[in-house]
Protein backbone atom coordinates (compact mmCIF):
# COMPACT_ATOMS: atom_id res chain seq x y z
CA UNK A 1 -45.27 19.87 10.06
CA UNK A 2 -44.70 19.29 6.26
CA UNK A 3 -41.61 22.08 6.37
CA UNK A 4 -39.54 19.48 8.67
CA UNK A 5 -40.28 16.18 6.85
CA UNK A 6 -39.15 18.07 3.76
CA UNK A 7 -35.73 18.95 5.50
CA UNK A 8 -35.65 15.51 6.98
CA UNK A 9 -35.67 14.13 3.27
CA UNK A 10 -33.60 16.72 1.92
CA UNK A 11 -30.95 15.81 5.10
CA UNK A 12 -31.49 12.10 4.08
CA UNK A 13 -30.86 12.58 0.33
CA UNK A 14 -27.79 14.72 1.12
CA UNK A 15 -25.98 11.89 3.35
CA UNK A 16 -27.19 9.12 0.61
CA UNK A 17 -25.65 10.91 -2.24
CA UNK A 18 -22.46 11.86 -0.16
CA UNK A 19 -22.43 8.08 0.78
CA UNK A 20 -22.67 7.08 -3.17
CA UNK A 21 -20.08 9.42 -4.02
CA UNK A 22 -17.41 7.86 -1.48
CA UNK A 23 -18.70 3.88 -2.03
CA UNK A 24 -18.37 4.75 -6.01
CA UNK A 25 -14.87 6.20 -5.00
CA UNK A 26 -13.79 3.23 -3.00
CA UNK A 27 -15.55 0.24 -5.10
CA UNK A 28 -15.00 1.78 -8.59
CA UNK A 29 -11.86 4.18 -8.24
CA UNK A 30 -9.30 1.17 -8.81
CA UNK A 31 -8.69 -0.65 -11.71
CA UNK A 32 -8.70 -4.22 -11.55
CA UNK A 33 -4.90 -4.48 -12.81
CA UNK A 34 -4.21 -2.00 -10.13
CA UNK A 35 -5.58 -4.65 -7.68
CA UNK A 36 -3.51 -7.25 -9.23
CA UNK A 37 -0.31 -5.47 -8.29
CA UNK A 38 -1.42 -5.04 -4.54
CA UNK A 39 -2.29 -8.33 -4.17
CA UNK A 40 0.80 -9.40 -5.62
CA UNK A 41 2.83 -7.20 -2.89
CA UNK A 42 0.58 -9.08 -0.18
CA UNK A 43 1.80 -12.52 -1.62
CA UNK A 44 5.28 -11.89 -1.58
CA UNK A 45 4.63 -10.18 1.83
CA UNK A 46 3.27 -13.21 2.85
CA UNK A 47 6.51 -15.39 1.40
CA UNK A 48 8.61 -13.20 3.70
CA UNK A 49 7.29 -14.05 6.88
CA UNK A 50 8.09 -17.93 6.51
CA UNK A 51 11.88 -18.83 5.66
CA UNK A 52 12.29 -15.79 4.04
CA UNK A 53 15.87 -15.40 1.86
CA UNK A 54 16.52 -11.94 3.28
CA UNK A 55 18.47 -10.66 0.11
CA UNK A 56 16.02 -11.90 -2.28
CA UNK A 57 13.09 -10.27 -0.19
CA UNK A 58 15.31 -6.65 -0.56
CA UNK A 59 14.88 -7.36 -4.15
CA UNK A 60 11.59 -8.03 -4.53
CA UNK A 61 10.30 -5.38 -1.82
CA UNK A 62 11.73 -2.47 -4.01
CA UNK A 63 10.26 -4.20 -7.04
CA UNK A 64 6.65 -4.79 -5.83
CA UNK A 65 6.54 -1.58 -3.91
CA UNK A 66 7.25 0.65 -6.71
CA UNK A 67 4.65 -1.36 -8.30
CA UNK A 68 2.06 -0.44 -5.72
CA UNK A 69 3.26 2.35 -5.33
CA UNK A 70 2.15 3.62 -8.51
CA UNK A 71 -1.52 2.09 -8.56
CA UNK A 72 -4.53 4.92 -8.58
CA UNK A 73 -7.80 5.80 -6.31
CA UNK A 74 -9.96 8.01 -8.20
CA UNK A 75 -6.80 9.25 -10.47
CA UNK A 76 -5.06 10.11 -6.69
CA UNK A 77 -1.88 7.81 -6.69
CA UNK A 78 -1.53 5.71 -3.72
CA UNK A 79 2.10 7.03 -2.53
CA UNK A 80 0.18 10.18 -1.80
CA UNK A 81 -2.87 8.76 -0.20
CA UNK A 82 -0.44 7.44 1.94
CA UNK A 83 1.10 10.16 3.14
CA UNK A 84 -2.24 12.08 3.70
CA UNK A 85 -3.18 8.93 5.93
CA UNK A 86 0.21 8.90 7.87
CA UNK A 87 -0.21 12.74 8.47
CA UNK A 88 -3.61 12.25 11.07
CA UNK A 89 -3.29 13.10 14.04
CA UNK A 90 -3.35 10.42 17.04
CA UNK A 91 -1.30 8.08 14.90
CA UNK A 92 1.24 5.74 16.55
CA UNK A 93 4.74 7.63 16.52
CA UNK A 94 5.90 4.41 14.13
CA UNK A 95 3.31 5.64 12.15
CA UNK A 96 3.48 9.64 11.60
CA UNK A 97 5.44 11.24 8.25
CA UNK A 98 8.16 12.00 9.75
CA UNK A 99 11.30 14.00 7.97
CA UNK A 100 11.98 11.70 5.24
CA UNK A 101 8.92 10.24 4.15
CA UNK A 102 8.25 12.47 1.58
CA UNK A 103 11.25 11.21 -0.32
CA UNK A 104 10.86 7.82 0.54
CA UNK A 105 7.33 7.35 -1.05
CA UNK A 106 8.97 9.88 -4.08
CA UNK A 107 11.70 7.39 -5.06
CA UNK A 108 9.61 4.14 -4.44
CA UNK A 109 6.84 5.86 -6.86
CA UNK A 110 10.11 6.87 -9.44
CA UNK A 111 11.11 3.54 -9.64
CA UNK A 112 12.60 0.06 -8.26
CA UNK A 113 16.01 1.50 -8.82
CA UNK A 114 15.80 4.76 -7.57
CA UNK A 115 13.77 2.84 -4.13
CA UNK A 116 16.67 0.39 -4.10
CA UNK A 117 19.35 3.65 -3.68
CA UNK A 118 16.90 5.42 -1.30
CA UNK A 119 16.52 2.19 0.75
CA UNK A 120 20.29 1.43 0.94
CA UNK A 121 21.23 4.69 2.06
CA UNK A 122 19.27 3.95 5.18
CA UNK A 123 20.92 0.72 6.25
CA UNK A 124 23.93 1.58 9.14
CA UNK A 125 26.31 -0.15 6.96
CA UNK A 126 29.48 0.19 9.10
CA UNK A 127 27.50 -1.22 12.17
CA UNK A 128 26.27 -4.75 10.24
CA UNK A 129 29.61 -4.84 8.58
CA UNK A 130 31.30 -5.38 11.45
CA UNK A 131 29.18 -7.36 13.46
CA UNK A 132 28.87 -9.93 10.65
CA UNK A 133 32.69 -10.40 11.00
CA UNK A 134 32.23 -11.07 14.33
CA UNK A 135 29.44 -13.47 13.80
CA UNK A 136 31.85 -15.20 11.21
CA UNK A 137 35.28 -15.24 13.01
CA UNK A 138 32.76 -17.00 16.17
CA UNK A 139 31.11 -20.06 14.10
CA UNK A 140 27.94 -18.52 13.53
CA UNK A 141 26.47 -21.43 14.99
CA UNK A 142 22.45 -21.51 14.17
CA UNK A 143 22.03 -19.98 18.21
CA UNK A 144 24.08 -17.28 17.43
CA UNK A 145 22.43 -15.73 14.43
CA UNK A 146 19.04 -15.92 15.91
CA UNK A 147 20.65 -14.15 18.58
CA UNK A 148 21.53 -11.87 15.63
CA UNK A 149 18.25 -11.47 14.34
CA UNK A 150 16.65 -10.68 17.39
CA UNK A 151 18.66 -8.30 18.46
CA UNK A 152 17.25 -5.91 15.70
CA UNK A 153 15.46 -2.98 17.11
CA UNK A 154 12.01 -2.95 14.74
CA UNK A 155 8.69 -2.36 15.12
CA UNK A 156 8.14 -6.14 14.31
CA UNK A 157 10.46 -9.26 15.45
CA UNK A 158 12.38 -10.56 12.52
CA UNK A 159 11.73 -13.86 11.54
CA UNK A 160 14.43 -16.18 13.25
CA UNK A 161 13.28 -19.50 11.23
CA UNK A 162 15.08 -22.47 9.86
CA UNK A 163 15.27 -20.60 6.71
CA UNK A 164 16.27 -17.05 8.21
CA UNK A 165 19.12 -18.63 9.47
CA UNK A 166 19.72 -20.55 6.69
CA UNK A 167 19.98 -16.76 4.86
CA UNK A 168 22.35 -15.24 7.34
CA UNK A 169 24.55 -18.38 6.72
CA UNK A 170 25.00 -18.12 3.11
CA UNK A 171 25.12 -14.43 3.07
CA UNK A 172 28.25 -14.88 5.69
CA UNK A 173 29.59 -17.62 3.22
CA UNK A 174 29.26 -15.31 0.07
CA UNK A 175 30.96 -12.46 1.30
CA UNK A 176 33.69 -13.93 3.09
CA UNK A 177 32.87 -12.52 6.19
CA UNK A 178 35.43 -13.65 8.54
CA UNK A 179 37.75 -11.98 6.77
CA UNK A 180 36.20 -8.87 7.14
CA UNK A 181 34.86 -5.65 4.41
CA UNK A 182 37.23 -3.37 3.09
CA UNK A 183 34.25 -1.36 1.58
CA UNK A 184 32.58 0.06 5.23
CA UNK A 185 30.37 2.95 3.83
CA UNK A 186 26.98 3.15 2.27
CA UNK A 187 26.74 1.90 -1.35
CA UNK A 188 24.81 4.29 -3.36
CA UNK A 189 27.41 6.86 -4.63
CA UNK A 190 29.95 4.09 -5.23
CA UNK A 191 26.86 2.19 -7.56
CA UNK A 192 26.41 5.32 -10.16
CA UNK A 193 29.24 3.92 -12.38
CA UNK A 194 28.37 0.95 -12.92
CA UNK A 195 24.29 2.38 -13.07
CA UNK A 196 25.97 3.98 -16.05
CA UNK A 197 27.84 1.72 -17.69
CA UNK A 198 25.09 -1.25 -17.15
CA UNK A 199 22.61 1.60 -18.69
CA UNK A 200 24.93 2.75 -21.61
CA UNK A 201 24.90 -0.90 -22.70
CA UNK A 202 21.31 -1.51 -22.88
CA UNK A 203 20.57 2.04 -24.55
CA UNK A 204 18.74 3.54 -22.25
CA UNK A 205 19.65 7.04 -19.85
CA UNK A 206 22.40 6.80 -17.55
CA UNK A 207 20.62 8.41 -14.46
CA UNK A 208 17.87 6.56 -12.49
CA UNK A 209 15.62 10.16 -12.79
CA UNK A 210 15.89 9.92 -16.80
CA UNK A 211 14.85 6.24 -16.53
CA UNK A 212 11.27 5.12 -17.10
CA UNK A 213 10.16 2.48 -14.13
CA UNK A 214 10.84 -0.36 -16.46
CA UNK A 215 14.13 0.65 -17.33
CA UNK A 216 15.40 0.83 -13.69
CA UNK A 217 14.07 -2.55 -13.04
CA UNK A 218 16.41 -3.73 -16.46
CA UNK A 219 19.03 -1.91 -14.81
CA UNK A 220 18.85 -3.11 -10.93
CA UNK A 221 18.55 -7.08 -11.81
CA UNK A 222 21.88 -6.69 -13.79
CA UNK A 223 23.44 -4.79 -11.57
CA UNK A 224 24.91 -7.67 -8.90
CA UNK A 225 26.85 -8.99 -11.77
CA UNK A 226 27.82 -6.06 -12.83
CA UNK A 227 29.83 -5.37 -9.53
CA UNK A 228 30.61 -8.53 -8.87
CA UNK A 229 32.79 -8.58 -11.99
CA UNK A 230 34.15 -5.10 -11.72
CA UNK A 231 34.66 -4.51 -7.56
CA UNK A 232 34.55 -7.65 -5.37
CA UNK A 233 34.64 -5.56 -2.28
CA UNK A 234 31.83 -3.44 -3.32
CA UNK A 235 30.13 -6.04 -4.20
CA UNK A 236 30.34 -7.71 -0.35
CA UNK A 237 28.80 -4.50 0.57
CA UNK A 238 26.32 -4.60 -1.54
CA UNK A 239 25.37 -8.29 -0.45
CA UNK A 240 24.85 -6.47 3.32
CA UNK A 241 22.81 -3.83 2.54
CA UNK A 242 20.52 -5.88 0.55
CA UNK A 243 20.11 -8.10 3.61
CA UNK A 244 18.97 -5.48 5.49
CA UNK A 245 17.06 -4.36 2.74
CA UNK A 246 15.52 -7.69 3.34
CA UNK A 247 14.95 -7.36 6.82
CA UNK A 248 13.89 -3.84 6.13
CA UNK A 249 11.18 -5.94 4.30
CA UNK A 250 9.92 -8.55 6.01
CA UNK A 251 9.31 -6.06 8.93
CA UNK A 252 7.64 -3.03 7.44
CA UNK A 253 5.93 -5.23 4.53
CA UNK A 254 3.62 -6.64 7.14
CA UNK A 255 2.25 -3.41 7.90
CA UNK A 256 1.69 -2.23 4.29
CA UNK A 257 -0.04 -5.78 3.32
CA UNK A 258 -2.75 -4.73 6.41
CA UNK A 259 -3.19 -1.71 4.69
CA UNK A 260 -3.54 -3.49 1.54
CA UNK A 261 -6.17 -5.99 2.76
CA UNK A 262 -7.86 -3.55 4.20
CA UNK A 263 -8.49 -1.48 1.18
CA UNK A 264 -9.48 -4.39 -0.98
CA UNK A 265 -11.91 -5.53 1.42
CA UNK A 266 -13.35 -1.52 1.90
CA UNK A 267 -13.40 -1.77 -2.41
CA UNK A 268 -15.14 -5.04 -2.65
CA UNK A 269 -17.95 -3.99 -0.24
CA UNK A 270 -18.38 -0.79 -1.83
CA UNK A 271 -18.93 -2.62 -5.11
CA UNK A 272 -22.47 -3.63 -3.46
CA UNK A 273 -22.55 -0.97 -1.42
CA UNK A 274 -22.99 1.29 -4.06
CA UNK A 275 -25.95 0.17 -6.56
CA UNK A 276 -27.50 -0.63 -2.87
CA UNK A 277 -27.31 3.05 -2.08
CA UNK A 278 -28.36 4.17 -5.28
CA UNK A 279 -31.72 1.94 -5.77
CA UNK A 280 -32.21 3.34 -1.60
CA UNK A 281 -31.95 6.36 -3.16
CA UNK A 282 -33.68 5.98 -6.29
CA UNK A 283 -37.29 4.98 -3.95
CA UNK A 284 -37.08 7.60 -1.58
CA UNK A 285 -37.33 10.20 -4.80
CA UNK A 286 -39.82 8.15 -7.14
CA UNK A 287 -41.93 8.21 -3.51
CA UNK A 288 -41.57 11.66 -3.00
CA UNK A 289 -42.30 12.86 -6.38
CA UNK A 290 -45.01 10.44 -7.24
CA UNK A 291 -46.89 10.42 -3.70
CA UNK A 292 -50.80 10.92 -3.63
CA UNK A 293 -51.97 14.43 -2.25
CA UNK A 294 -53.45 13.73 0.69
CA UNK A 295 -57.53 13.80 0.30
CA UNK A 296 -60.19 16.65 0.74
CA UNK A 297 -63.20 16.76 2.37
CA UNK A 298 -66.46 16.22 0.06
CA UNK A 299 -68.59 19.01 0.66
CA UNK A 300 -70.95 18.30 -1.97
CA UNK A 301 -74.86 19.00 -1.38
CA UNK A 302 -77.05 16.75 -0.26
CA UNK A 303 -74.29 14.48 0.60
CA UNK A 304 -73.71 13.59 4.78
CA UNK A 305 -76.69 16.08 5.45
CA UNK A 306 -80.74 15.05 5.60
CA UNK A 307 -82.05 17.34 3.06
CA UNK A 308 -85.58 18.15 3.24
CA UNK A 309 -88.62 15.53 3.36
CA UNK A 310 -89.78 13.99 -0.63
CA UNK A 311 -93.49 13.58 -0.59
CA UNK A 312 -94.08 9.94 -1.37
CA UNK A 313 -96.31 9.51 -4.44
CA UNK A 314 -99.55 9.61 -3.71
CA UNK A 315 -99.39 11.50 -0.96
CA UNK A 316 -100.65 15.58 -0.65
């Protein structure tokens, strides 16, 4: 019947243009440069994992996040895709929004700076503080901090490497830790003057919500010196939390990189996807709208019927 092949095409036609619009979405929605940012993420991602220095990762993983962060799909910025992916149902529990993650992706979209304060005020500060000083005043001999590092409760192991323990060792060395932290609480309100005064001297707003994400990153790279000149003890704080920054990162980075490769991979075969679909498309209308009518019967006289008998000349 011609009414269901016509329904058939138009069902066809309707799933082919839905599945342009999404591969045109995926494969053209995202500038190159914004790929260039996630694949740097991956790389240092990737740097973590092998003799990682933990600090250095903390400082990087607020840096290169806020740069990901703030890449677009389809003018839809990633820290939001995010969320809408973390909010289906019959994720992992590691996995679901849970109370905070609105402000978490909020502050790693503002900017490295205002990411570094969010981060920080998550690490249990008077917990690590203390059981560094243990680990000091007991040798920290290369068994016990891999004891150390293990004993973190994470999704992930922590890497427990030449080089991680190579980390934990100068990190104990730095801060003095045998002899203990006067400063036992989180950092963040204790950094705003010296936010201030490092912002003041390069010109720029005082408060990581007037600063552009540029101007936070100028801020947060001076910002160790800063406090190391001004309060040591702070300072030997500060050195903790952006350990477990670091650790903080080479755990949860893993899982974001997936998610990374995964979306460039879903992008570069929509790329051909896409003109694929379109040219499918493209023949099923050109053959609908230029397809010969089907042919008629000839009924024409004399034509498939005997007509009546010719005398033959000469006959009569």
């Amino acid at each position: 019947m011609s009414w269901l092949r016509g329904i058939a095409i138009a069902v066809v036609l309707g799933a082919l243009g839905l599945a342009i619009a999404a591969t045109a979405c995926i494969g053209f929605g995202v500038a190159e440069s914004d790929c260039d940012r996630l694949r740097e993420f991956g790389a240092a991602v990737d740097r973590w994992q092998r003799n990682p220095d933990f600090r250095r990762a903390g400082q990087e993983y607020v840096e290169f996040s806020n740069d990901a962060m703030r890449t677009h799909v389809c003018g839809a910025r990633s820290s939001r895709i995010i969320m809408f992916l973390r909010s289906l149902p019959f994720l992992p529990q590691d996995y679901r929004v849970n109370p905070t993650s609105g402000d978490h992706y909020a502050n790693f979209t503002e900017g490295p700076l205002s990411a570094y304060l969010f981060l920080s005020n998550e690490q249990n500060i008077p917990i690590y503080t203390g059981i560094l000083t243990d680990l000091a005043k007991q040798g920290a001999t290369d068994e016990a901090v891999r004891t150390f590092l293990e004993d973190f409760k994470m999704p992930h192991r922590v890497v427990t490497d030449e080089g991680a323990v190579r980390s934990v060792g100068r990190l104990i060395d730095a801060t003095d830790a045998a002899n203990g932290f006067r400063f036992r609480e989180k950092i963040g309100p204790a950094l705003q003057p010296h936010i201030a005064a490092v912002a003041a001297r390069s010109g720029i707003p005082t408060t990581p919500e007037q600063m552009s994400p540029a101007q936070q990153r100028e801020v947060l790279q001076k910002l160790d010196d800063e406090i190391a000149g001004m309060d040591y003890d702070l300072w030997k704080t500060k050195q903790v939390t952006d350990f477990l920054n670091g650790v903080w990162a080479q755990v949860y980075g893993a899982d974001y990189k997936w998610v990374i490769g995964v979306a460039l991979q879903a992008r570069a075969f929509c790329r051909i996807a896409c003109p694929v679909l379109i040219a499918l498309a493209a023949g099923l209308l050109l053959r609908r709208l230029f397809r010969a009518p089907a042919s008629e019967p000839e009924t024409a006289s004399g034509e498939g019927e005997p007509g009546p008998a010719v005398p033959a000349a000469g006959e009569g």
